[in-house]
Protein backbone atom coordinates (compact mmCIF):
# COMPACT_ATOMS: atom_id res chain seq x y z
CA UNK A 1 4.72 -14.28 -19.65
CA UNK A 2 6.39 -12.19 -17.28
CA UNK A 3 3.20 -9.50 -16.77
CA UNK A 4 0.18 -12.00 -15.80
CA UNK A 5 -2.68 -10.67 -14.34
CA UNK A 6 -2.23 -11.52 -10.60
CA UNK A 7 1.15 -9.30 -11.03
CA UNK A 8 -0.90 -6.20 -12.22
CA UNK A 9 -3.49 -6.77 -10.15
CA UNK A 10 -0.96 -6.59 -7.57
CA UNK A 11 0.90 -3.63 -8.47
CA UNK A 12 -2.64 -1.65 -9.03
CA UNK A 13 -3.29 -2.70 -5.54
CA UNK A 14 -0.40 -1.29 -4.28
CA UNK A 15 -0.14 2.00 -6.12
CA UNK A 16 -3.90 2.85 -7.13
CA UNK A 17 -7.03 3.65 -5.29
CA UNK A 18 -8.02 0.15 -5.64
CA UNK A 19 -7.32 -3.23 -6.97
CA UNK A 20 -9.24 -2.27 -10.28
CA UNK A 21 -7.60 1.25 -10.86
CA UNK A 22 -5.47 0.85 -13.46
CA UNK A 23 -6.16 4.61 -14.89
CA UNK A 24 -4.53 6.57 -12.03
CA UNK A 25 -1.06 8.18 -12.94
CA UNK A 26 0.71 6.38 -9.64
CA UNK A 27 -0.53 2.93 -11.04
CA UNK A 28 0.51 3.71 -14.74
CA UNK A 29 3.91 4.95 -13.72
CA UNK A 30 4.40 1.35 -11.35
CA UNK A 31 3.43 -0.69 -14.43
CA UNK A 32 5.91 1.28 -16.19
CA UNK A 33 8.47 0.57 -13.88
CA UNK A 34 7.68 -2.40 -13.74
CA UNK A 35 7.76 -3.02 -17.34
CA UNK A 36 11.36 -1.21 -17.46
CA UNK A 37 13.10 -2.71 -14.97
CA UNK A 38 12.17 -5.82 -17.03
CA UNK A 39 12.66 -4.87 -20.53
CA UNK A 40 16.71 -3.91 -19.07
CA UNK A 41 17.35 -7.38 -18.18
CA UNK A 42 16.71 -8.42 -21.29
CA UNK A 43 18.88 -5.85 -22.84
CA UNK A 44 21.61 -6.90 -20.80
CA UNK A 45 21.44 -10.38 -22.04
CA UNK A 46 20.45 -9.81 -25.20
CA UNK A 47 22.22 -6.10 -26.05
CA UNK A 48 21.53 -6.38 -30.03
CA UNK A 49 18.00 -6.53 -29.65
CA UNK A 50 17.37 -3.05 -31.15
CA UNK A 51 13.10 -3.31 -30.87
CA UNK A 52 13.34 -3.87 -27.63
CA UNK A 53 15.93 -1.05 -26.71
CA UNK A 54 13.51 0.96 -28.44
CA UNK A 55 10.27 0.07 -27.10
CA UNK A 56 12.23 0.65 -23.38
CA UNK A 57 13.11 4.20 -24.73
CA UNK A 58 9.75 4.79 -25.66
CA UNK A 59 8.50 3.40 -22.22
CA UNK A 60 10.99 6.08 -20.03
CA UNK A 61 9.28 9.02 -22.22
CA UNK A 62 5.82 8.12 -21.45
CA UNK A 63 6.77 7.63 -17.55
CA UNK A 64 8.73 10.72 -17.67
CA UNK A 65 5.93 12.47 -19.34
CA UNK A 66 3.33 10.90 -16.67
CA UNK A 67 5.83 11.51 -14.04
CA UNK A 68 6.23 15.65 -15.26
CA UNK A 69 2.45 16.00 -14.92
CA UNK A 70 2.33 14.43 -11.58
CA UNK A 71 4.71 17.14 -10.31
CA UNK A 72 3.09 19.75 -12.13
CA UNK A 73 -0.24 18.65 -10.63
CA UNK A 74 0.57 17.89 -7.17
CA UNK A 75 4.05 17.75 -5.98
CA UNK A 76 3.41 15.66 -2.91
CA UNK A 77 1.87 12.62 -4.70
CA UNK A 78 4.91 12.91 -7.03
CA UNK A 79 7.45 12.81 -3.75
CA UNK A 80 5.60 9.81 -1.90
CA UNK A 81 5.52 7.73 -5.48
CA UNK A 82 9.38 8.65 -5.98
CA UNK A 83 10.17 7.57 -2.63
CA UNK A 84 8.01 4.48 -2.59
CA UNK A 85 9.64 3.11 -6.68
CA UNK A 86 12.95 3.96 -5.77
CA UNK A 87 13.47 6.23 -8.72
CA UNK A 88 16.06 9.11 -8.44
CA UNK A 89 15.13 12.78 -8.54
C-alpha cells in the first residue's frame, strides 16, 4: 500500500504538534497532499479510471475547504504551511 503507517506517522510528525496529532488542520491538509499528489500519478497512467478522478476531486475540496478555514483562522499558519507543501497561492 502506498500510505503505511510509518509514512503517516511521518508526515504527522512533520506537520502536527506531535507524532500522534493527526486532528490538526496542518497535518490533515499534508495527508491530503500527500494523498493527491498520489492519486495524479495514477491518473496519468491510468486516465479512464473515472472513481479515482473523482475521489481526487473530492480530496482538493476538502483540502481547499480545510485550507479556507486555516486562512480565515490565522493567516500566518496558512502562509508557513503553503510555503512548507509547495502549493501555489
Amino acid at each position: 500500500m502506498y500510505l503505511d503507517q510509518a509514512k503517516k506517522k511521518e508526515i504527522f510528525e512533520k506537520y502536527g504538534k506531535t507524532g500522534v496529532d493527526t486532528g490538526s488542520v496542518e497535518s490533515q491538509v499534508a495527508l491530503f497532499t500527500y494523498r493527491i499528489s498520489h492519486l495524479t500519478e495514477h491518473l496519468k497512467k491510468n486516465h479512464k479510471d473515472f472513481g479515482t478522478a473523482r475521489s481526487l476531486t473530492m480530496l482538493v475540496g476538502k483540502r481547499r475547504k480545510l485550507l479556507k478555514y486555516l486562512y480565515n483562522k490565522d493567516i500566518n499558519r496558512y502562509r508557513e504551511l503553503i510555503k512548507s507543501l509547495g502549493l501555489r497561492k
